[in-house]
PDB file of N, CA and C in Angstrom:
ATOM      1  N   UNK A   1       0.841  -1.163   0.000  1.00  0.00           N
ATOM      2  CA  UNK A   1       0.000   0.000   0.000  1.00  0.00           C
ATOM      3  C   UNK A   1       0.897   1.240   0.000  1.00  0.00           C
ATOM      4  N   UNK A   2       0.805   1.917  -1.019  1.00  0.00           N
ATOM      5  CA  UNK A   2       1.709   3.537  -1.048  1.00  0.00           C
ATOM      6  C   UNK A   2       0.797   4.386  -1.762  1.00  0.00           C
ATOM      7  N   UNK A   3      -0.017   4.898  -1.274  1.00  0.00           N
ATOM      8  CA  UNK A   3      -0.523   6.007  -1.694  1.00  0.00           C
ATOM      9  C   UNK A   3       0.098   8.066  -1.560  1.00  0.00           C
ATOM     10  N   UNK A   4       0.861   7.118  -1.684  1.00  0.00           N
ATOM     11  CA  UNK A   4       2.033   8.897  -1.113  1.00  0.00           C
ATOM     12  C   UNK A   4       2.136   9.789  -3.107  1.00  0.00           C
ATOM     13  N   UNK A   5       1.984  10.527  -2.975  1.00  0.00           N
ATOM     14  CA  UNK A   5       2.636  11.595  -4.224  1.00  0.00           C
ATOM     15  C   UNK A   5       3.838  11.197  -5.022  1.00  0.00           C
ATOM     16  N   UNK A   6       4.391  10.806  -6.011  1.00  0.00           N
ATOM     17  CA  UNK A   6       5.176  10.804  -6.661  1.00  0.00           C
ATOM     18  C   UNK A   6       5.430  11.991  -6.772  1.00  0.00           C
ATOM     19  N   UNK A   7       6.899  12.497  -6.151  1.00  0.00           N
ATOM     20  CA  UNK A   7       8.027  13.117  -6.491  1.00  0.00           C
ATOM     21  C   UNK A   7       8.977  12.996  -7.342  1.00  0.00           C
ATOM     22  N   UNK A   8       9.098  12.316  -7.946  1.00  0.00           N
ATOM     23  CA  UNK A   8      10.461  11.816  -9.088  1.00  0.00           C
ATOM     24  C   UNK A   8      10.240   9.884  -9.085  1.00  0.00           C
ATOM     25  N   UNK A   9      11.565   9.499  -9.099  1.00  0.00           N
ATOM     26  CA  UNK A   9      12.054   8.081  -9.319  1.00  0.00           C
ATOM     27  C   UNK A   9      12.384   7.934  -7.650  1.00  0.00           C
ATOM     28  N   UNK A  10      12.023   6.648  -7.129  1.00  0.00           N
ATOM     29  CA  UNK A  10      11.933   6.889  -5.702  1.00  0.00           C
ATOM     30  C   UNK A  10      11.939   7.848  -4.742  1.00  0.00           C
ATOM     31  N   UNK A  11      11.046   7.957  -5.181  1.00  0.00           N
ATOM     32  CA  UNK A  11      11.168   9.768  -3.899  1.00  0.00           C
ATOM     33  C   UNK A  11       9.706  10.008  -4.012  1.00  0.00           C
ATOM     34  N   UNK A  12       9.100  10.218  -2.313  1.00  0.00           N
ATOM     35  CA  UNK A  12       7.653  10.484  -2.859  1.00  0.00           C
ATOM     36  C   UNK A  12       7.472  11.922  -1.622  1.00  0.00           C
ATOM     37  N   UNK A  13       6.420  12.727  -1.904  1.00  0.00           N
ATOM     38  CA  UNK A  13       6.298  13.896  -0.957  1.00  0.00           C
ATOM     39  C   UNK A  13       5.570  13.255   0.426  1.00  0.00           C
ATOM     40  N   UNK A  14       5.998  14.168   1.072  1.00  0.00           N
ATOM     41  CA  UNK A  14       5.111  13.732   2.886  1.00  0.00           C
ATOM     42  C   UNK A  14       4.405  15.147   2.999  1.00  0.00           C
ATOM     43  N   UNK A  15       4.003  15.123   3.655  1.00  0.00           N
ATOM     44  CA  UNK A  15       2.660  16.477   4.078  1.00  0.00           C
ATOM     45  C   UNK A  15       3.698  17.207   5.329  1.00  0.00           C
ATOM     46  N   UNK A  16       3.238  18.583   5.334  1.00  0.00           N
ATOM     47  CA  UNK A  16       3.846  19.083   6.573  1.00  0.00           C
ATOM     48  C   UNK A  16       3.581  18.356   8.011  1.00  0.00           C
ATOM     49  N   UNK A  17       2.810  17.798   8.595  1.00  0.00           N
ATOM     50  CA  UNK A  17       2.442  17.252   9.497  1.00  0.00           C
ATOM     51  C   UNK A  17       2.505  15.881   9.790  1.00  0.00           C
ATOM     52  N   UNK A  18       3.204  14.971   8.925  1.00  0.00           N
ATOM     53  CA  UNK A  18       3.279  13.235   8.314  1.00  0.00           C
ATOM     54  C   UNK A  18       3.623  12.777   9.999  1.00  0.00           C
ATOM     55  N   UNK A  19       3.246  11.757  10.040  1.00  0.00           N
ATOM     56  CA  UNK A  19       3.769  11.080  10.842  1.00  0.00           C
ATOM     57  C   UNK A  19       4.334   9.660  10.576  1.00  0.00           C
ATOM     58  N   UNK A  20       5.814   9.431  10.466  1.00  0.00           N
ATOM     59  CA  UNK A  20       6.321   8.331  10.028  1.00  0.00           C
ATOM     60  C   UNK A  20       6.439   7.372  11.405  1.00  0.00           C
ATOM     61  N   UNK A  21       5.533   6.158  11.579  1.00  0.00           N
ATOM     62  CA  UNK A  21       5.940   5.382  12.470  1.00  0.00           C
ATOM     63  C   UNK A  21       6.872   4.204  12.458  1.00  0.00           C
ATOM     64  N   UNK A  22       8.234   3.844  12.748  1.00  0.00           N
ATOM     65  CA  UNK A  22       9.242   3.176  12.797  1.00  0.00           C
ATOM     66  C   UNK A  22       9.075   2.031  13.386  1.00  0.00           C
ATOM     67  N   UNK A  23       8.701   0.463  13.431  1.00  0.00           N
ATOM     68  CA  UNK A  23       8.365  -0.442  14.026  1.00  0.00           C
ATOM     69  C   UNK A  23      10.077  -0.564  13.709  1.00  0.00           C
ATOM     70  N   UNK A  24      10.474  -1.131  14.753  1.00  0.00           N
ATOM     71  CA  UNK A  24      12.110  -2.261  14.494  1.00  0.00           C
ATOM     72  C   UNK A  24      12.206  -3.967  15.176  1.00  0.00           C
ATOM     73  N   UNK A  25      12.275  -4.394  14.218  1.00  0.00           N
ATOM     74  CA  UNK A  25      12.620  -5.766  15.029  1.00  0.00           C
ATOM     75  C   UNK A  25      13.885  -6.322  15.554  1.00  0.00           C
ATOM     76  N   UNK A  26      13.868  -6.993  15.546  1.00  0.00           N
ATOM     77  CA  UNK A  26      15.296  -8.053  15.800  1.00  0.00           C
ATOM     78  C   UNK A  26      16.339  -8.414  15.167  1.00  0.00           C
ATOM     79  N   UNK A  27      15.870  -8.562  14.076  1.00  0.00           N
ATOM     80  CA  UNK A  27      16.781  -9.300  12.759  1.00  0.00           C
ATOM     81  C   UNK A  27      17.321  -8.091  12.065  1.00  0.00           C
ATOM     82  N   UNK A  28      16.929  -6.558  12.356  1.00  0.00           N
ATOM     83  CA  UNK A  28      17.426  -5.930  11.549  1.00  0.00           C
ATOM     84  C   UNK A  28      16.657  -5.078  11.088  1.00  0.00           C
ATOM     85  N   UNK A  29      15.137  -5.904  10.668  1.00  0.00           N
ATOM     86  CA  UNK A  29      14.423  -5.208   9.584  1.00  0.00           C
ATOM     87  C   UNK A  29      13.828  -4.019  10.412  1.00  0.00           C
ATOM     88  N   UNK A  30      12.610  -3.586   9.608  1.00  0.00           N
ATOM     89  CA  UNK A  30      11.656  -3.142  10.427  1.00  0.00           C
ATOM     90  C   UNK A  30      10.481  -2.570   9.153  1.00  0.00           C
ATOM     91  N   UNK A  31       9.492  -1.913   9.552  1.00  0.00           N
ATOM     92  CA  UNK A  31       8.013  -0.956   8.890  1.00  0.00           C
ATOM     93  C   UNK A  31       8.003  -0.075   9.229  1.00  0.00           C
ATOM     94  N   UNK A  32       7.952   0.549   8.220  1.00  0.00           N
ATOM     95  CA  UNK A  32       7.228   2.060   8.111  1.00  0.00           C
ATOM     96  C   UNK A  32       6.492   2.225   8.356  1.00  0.00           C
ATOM     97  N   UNK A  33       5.371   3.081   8.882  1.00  0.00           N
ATOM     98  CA  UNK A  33       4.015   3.149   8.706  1.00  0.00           C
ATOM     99  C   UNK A  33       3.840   4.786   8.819  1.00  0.00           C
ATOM    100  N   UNK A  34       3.255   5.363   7.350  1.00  0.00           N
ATOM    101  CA  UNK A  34       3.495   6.761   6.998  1.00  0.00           C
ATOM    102  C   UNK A  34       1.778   7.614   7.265  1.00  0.00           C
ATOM    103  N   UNK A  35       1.694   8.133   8.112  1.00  0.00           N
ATOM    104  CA  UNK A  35       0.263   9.035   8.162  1.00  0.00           C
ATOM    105  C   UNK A  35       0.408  10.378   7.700  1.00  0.00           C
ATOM    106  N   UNK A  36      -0.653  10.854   6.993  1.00  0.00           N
ATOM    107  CA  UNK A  36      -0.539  12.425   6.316  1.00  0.00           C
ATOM    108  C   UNK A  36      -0.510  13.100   7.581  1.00  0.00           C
ATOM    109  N   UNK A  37      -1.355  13.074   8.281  1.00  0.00           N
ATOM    110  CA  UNK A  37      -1.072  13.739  10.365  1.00  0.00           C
ATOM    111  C   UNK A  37      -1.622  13.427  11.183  1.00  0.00           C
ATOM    112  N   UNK A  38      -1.064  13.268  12.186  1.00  0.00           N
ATOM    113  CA  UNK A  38      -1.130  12.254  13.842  1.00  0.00           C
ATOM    114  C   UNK A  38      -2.489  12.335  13.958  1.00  0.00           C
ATOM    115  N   UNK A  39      -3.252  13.484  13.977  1.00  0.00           N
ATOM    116  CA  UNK A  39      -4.499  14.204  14.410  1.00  0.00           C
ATOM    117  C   UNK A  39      -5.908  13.247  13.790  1.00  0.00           C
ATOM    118  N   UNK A  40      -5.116  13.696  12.092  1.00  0.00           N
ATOM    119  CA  UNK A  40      -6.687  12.758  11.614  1.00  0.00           C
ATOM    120  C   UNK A  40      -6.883  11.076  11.682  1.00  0.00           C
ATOM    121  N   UNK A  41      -7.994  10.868  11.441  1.00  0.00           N
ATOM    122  CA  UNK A  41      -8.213   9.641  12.103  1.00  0.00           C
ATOM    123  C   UNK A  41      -8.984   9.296  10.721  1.00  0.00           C
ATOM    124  N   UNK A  42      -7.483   8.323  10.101  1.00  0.00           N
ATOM    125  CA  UNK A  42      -7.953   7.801   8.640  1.00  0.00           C
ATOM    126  C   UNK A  42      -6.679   7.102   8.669  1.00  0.00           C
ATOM    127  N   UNK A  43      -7.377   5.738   8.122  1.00  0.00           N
ATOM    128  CA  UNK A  43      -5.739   4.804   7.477  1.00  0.00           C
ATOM    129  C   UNK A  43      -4.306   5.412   7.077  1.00  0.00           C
ATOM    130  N   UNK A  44      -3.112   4.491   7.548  1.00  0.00           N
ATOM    131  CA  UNK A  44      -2.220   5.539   6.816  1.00  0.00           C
ATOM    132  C   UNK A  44      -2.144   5.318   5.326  1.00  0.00           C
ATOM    133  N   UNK A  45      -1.334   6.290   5.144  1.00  0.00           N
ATOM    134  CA  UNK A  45      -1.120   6.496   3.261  1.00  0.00           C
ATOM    135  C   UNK A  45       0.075   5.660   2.849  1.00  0.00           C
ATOM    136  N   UNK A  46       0.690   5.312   3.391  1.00  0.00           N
ATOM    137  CA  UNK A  46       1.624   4.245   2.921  1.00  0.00           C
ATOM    138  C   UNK A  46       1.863   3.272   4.167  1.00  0.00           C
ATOM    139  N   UNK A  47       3.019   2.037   3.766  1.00  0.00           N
ATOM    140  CA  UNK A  47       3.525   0.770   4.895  1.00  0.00           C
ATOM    141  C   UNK A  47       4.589   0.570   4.027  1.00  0.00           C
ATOM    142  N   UNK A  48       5.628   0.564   4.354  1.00  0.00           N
ATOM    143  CA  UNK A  48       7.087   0.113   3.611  1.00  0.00           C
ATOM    144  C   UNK A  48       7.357  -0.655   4.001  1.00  0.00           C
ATOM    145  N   UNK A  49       8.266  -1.724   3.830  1.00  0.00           N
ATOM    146  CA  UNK A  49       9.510  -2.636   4.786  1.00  0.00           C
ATOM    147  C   UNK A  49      10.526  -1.368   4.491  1.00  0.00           C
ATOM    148  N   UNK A  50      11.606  -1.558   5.890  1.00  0.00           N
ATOM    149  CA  UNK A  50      12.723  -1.638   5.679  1.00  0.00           C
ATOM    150  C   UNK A  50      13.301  -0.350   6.848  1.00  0.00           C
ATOM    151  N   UNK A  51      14.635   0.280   6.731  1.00  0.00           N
ATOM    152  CA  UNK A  51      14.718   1.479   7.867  1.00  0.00           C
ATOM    153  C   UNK A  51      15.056   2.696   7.289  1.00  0.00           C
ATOM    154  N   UNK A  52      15.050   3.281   8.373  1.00  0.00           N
ATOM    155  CA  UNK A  52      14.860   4.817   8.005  1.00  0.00           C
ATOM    156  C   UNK A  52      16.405   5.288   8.727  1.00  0.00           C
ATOM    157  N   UNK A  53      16.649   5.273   7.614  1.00  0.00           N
ATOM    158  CA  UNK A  53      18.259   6.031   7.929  1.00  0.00           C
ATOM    159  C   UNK A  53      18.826   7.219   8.630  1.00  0.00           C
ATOM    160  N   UNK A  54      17.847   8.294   8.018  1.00  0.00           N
ATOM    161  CA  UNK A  54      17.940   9.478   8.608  1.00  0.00           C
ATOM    162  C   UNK A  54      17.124  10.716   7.940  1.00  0.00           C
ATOM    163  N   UNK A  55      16.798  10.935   8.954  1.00  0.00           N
ATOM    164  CA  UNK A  55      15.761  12.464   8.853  1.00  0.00           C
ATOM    165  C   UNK A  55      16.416  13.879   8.830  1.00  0.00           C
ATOM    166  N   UNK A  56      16.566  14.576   7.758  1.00  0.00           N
ATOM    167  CA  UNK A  56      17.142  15.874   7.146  1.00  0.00           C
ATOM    168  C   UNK A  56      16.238  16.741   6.933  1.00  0.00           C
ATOM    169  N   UNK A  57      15.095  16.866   7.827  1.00  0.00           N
ATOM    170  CA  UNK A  57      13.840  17.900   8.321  1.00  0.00           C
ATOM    171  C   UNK A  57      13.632  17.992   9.125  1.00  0.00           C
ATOM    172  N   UNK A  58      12.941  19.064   9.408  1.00  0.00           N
ATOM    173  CA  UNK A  58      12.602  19.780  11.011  1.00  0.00           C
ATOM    174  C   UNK A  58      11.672  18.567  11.324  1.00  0.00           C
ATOM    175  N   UNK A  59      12.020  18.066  12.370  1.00  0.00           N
ATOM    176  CA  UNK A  59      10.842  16.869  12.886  1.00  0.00           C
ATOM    177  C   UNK A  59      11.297  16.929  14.637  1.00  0.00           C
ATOM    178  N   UNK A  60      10.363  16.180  15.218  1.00  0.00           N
ATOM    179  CA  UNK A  60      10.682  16.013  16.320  1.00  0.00           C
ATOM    180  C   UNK A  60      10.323  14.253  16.543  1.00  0.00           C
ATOM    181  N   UNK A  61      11.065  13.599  17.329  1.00  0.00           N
ATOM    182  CA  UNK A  61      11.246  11.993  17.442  1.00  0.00           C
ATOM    183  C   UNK A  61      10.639  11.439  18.583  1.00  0.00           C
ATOM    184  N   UNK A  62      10.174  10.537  18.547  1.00  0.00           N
ATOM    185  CA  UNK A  62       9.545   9.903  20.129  1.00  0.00           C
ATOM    186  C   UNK A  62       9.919   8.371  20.155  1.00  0.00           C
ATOM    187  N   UNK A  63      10.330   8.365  21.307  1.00  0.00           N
ATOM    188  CA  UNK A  63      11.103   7.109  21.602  1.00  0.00           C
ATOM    189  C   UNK A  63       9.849   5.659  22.165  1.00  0.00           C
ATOM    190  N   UNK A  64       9.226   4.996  21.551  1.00  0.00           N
ATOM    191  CA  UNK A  64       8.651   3.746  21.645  1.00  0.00           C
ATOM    192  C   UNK A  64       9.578   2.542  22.188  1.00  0.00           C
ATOM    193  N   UNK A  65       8.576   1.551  22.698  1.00  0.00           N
ATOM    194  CA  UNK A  65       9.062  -0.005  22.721  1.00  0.00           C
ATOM    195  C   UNK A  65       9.348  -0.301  21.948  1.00  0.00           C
ATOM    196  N   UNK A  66       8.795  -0.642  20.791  1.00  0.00           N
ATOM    197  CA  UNK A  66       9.382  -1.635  19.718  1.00  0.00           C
ATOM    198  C   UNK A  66       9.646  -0.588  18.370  1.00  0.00           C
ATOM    199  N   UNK A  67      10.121   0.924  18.684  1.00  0.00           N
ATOM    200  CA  UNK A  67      10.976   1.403  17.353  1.00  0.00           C
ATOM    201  C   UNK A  67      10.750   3.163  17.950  1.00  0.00           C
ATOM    202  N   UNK A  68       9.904   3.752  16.897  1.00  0.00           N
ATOM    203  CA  UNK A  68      10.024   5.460  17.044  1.00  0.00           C
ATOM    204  C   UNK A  68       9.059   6.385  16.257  1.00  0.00           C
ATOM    205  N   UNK A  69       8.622   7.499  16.665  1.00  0.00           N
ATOM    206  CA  UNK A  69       7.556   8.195  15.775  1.00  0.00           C
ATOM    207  C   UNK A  69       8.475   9.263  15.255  1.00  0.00           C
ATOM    208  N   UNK A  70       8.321   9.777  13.788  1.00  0.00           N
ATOM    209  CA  UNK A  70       9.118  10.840  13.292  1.00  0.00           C
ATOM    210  C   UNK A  70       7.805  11.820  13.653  1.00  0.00           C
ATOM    211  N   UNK A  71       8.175  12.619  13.997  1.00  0.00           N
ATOM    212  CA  UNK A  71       6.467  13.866  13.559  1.00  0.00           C
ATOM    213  C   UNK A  71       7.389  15.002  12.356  1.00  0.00           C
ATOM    214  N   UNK A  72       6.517  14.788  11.611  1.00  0.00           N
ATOM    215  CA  UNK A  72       7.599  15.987  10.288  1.00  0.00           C
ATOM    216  C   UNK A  72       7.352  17.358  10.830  1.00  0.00           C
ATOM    217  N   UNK A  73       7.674  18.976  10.476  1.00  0.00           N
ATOM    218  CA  UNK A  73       7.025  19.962  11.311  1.00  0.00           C
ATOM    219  C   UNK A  73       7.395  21.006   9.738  1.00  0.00           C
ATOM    220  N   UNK A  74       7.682  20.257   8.546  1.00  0.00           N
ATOM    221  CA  UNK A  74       7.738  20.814   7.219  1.00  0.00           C
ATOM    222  C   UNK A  74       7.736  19.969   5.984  1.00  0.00           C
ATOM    223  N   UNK A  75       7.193  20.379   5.297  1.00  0.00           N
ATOM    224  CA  UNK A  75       7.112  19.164   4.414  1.00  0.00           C
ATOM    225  C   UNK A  75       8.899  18.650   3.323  1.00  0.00           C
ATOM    226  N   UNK A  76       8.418  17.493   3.152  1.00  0.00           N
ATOM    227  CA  UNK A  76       9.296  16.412   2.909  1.00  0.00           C
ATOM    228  C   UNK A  76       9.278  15.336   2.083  1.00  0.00           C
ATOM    229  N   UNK A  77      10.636  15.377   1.803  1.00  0.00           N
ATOM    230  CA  UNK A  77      10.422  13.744   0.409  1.00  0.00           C
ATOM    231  C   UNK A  77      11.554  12.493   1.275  1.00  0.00           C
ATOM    232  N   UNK A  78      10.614  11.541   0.838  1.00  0.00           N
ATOM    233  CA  UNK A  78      10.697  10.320   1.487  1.00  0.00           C
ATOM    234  C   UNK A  78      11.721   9.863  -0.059  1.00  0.00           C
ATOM    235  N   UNK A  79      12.962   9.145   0.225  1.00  0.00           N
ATOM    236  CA  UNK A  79      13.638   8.537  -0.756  1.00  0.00           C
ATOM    237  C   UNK A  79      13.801   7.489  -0.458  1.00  0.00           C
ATOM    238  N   UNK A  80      14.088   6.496  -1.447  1.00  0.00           N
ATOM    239  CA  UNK A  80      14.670   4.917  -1.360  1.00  0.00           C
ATOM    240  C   UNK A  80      16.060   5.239  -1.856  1.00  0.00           C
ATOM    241  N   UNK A  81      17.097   4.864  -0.717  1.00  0.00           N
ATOM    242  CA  UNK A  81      18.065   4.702  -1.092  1.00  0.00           C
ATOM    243  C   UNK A  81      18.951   3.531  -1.697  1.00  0.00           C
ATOM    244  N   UNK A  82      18.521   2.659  -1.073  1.00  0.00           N
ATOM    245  CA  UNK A  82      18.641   1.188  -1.482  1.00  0.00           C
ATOM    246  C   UNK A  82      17.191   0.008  -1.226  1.00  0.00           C
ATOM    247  N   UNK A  83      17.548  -0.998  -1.436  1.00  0.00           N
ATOM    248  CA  UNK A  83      16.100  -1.657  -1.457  1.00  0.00           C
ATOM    249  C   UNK A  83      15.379  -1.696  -0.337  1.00  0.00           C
ATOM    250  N   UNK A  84      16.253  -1.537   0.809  1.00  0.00           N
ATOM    251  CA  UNK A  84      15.643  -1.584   2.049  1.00  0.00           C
ATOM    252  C   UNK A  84      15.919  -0.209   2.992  1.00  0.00           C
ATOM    253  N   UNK A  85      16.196   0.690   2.716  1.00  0.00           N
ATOM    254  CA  UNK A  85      17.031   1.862   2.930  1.00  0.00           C
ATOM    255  C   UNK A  85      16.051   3.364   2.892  1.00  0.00           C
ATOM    256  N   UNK A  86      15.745   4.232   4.007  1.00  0.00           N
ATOM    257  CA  UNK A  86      15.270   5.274   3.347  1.00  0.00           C
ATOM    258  C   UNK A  86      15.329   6.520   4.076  1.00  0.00           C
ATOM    259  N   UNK A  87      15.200   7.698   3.545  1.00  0.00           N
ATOM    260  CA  UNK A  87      15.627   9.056   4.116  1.00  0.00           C
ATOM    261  C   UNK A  87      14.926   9.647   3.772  1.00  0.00           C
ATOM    262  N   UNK A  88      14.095  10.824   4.485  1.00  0.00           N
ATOM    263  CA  UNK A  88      13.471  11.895   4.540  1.00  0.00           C
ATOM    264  C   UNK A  88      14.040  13.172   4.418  1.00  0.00           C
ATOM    265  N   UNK A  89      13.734  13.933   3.300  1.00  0.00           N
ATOM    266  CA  UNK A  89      14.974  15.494   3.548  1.00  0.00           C
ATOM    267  C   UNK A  89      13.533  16.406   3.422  1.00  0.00           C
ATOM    268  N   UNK A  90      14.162  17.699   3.713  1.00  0.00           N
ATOM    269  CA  UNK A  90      13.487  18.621   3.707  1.00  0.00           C
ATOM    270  C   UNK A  90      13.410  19.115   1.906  1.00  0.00           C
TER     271      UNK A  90
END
């Protein structure tokens, strides 16, 4: 499921307000789970495998049990860097 904006060739836009949720497991892997904003109360817009490398936007982070919430606070493009690999820039 990716219903996110095409920005280019892997790269898709996030909303000023996105909330990227970070599940991490054990082995390495982990899920994405991408909401347009925390607030509304609607499915998210995308589910990826894989991790999130690093965030290069104003966001603020929250520390969970099993991974982390990005909150974006400007909007942003989500890239695939490698197959399992991904970064958010401003």
């Amino acid at each position: 499921m990716n219903h996110l904006a095409s920005a280019g060739s892997d790269e898709w836009e996030l909303p000023h307000h996105a909330h990227v949720i970070v599940h991490e497991v054990e082995d390495g892997g982990g899920l994405l789970t991408i909401y347009d904003c925390g607030a509304a109360q609607k499915p998210p817009t995308a589910q990826l495998l894989g991790n999130l490398v690093r965030v290069d936007a104003e966001h603020e982070q929250l520390v969970q049990p099993n991974g982390y919430i990005v909150k974006l606070r400007e909007k942003a493009h989500l890239e695939r860097q490698a197959d399992d690999h991904w970064v958010i820039r401003s």
